[in-house]
N, C-alpha and C. Protein backbone atom coordinates (compact mmCIF):
# COMPACT_ATOMS: atom_id res chain seq x y z
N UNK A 1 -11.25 -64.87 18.35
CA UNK A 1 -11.10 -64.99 16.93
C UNK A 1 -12.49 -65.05 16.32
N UNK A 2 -12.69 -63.93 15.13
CA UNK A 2 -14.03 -64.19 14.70
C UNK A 2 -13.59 -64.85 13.18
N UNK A 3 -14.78 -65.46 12.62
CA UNK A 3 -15.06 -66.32 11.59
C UNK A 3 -16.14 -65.41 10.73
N UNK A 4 -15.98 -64.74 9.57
CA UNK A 4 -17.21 -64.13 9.29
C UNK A 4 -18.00 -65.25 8.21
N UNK A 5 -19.29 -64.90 8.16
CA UNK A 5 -19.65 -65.69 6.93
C UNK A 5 -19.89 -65.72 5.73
N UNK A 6 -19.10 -64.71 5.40
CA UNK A 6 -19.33 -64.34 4.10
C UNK A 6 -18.39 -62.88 3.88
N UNK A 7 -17.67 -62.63 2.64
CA UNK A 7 -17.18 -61.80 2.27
C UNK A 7 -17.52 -60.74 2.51
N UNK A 8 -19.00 -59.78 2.19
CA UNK A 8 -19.33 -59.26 2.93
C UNK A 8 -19.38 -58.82 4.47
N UNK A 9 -20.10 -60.18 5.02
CA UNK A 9 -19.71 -59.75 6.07
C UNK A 9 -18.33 -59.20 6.64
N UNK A 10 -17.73 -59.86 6.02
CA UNK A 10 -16.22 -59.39 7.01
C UNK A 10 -16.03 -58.04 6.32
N UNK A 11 -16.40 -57.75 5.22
CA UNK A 11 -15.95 -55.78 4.84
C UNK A 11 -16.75 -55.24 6.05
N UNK A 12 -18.14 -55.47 5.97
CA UNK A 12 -18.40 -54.78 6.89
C UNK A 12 -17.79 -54.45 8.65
N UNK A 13 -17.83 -55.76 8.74
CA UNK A 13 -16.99 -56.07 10.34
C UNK A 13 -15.85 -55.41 10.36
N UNK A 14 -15.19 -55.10 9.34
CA UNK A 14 -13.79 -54.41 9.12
C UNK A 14 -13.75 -53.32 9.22
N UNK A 15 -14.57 -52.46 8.77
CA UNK A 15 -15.13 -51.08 8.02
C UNK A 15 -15.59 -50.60 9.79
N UNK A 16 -16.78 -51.38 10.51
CA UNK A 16 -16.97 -51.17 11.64
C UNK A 16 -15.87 -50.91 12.40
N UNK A 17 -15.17 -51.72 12.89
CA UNK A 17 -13.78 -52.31 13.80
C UNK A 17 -13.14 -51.01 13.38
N UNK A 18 -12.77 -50.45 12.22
CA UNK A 18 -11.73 -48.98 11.85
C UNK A 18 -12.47 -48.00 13.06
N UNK A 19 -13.51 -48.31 12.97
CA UNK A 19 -14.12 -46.68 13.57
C UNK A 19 -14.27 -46.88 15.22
N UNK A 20 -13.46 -47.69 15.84
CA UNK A 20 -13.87 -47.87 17.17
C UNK A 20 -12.22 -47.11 17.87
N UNK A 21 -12.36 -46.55 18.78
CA UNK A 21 -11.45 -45.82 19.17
C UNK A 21 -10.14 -46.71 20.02
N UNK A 22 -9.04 -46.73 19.36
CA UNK A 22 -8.02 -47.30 19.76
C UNK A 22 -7.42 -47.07 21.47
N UNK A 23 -7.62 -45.80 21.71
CA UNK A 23 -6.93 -45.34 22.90
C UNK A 23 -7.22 -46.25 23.85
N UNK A 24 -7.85 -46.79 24.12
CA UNK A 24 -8.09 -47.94 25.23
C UNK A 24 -7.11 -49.05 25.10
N UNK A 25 -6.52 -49.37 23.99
CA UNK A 25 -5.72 -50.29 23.32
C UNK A 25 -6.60 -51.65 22.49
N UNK A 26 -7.40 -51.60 22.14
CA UNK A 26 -8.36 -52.04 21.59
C UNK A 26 -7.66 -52.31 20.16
N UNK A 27 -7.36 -53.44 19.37
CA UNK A 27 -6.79 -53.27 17.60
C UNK A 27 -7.21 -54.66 17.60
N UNK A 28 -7.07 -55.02 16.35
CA UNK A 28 -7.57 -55.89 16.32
C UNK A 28 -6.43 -56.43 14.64
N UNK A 29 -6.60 -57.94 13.73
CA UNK A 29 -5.65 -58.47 12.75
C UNK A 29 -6.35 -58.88 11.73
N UNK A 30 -6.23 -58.98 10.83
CA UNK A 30 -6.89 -60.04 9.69
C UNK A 30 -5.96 -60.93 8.93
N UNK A 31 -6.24 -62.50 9.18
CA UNK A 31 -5.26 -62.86 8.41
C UNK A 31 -6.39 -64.29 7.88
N UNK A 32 -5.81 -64.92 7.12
CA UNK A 32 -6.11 -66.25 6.11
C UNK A 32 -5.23 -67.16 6.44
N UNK A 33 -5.82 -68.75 6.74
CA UNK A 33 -5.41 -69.89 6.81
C UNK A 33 -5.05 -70.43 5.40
N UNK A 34 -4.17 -71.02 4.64
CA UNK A 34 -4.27 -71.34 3.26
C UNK A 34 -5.16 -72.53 3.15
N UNK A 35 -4.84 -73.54 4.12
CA UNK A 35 -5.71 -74.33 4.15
C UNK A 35 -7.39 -74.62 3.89
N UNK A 36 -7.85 -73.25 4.70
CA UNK A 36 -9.26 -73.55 4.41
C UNK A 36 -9.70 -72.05 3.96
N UNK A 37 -8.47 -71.48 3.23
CA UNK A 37 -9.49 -70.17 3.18
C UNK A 37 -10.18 -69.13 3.57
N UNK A 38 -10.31 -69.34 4.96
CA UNK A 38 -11.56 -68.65 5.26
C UNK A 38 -10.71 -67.10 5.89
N UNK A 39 -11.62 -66.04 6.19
CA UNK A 39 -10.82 -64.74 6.68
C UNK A 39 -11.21 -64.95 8.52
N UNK A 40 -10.27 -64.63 8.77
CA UNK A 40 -10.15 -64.48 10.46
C UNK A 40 -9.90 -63.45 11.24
N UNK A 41 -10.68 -62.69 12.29
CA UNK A 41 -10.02 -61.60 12.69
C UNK A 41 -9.63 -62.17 14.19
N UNK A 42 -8.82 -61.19 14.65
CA UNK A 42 -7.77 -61.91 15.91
C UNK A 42 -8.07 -60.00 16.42
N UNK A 43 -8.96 -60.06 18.16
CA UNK A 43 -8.72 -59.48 18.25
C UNK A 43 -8.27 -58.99 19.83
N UNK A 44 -8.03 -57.90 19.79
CA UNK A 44 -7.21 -57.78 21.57
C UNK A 44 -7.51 -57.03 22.29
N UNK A 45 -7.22 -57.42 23.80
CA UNK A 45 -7.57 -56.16 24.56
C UNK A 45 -9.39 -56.39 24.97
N UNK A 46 -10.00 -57.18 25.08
CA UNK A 46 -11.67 -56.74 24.47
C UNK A 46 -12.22 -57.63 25.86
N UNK A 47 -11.58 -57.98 27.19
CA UNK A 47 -11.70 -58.29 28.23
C UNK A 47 -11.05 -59.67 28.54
N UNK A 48 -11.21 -59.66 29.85
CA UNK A 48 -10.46 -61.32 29.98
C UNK A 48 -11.68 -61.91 30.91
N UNK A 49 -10.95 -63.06 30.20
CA UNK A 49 -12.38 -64.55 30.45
C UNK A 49 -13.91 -64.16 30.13
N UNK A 50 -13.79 -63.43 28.99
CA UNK A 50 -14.95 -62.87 28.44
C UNK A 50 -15.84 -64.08 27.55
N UNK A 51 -16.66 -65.11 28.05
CA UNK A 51 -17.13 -66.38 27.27
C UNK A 51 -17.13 -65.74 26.01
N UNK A 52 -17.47 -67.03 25.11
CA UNK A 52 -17.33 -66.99 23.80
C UNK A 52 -18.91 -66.45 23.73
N UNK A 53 -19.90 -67.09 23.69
CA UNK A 53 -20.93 -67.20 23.82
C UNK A 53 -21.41 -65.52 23.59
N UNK A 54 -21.03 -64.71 25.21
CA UNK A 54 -21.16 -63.30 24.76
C UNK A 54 -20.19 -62.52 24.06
N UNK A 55 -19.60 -63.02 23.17
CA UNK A 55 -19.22 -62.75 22.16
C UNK A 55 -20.03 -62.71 21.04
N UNK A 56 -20.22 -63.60 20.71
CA UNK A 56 -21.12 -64.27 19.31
C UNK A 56 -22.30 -63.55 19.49
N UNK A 57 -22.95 -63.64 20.64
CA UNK A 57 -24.04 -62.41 20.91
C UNK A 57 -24.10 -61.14 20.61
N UNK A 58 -23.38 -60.72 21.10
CA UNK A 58 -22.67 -59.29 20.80
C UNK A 58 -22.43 -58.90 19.44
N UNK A 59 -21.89 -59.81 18.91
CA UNK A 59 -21.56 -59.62 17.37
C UNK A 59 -22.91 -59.80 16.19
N UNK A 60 -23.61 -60.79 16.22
CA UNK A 60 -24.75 -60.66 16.26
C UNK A 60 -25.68 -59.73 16.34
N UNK A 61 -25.85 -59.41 17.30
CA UNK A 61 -26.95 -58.09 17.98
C UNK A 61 -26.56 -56.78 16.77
N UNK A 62 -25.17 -56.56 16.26
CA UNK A 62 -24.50 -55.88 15.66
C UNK A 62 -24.91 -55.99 14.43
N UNK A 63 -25.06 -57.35 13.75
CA UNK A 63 -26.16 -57.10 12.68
C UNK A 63 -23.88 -58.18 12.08
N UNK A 64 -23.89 -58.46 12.64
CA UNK A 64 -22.07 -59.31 12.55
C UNK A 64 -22.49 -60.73 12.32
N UNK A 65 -22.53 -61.28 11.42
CA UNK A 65 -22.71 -63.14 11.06
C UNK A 65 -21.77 -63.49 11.35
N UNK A 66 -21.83 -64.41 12.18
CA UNK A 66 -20.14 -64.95 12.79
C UNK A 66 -20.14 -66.87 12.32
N UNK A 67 -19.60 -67.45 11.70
CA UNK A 67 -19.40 -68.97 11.92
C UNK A 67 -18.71 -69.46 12.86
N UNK A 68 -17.87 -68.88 13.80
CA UNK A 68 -17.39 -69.43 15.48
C UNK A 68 -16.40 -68.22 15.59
N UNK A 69 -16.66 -68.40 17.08
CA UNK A 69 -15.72 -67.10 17.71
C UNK A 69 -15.08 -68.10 18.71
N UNK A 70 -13.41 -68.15 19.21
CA UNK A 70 -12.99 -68.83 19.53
C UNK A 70 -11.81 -68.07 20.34
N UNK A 71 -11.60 -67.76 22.08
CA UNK A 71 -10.49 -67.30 22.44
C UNK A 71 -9.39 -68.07 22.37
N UNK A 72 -8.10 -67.48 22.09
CA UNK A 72 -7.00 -67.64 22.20
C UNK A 72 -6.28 -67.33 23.10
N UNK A 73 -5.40 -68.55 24.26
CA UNK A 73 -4.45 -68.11 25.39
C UNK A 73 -3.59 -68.67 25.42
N UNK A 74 -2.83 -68.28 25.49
CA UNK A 74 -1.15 -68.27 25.51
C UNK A 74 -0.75 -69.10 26.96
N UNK A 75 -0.50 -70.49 26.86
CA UNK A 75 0.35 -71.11 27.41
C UNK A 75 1.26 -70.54 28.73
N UNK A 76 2.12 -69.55 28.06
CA UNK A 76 2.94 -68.71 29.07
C UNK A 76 1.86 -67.81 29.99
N UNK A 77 1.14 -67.58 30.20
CA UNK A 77 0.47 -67.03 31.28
C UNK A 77 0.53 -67.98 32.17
N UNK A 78 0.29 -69.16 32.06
CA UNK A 78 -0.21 -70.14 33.22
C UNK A 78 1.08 -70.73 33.73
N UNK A 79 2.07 -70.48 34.31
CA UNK A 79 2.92 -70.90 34.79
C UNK A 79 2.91 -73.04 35.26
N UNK A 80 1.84 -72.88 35.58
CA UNK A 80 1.16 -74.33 36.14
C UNK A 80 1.38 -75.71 35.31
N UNK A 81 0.78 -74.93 34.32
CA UNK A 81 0.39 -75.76 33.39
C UNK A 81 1.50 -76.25 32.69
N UNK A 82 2.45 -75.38 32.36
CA UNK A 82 3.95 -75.74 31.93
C UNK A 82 4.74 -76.72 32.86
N UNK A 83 4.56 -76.50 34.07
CA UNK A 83 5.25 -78.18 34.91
C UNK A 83 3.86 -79.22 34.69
N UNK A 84 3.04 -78.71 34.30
CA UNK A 84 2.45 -80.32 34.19
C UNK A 84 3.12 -81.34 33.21
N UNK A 85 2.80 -82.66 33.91
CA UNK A 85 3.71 -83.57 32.82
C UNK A 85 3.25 -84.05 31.88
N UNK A 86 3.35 -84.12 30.35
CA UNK A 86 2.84 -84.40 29.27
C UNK A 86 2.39 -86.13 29.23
């Protein structure tokens, strides 16, 4: 999940992201928290257990202002973790 910092930024990040070639399965979401406002992109496909870290780098290097990049995983993958006891 990226965080842009500024309105700008995220047209641009957006405008970029259109022009990257889907066929790999690569897409990516934009949505808004009401709470705080801010724009969020959610995106997929873009490796697994890929740190955050070279993320934010990456995005960066891109000329991309990020305020936190944060993966998201789904519970149901981990079979394990679901018998653990709360």
């Amino acid at each position: 999940m990226l965080v842009p910092l500024t309105a700008e930024v995220f047209t641009a990040t957006v405008s970029a992201l259109r022009s990257i070639d889907e066929s790999k399965g690569f897409s990516f979401h934009t949505f808004s928290l009401p709470e705080d406002r801010c724009v969020r992109l959610l995106f997929n496909n873009i490796g697994t257990h890929m740190p955050d870290d070279v993320v934010r780098d990456e995005l960066e290097y891109l000329g991309i202002g990020v305020e936190g990049v944060l993966q998201l995983r789904s519970g149901r993958r981990d079979p394990e973790a679901a018998k653990a006891p709360t």
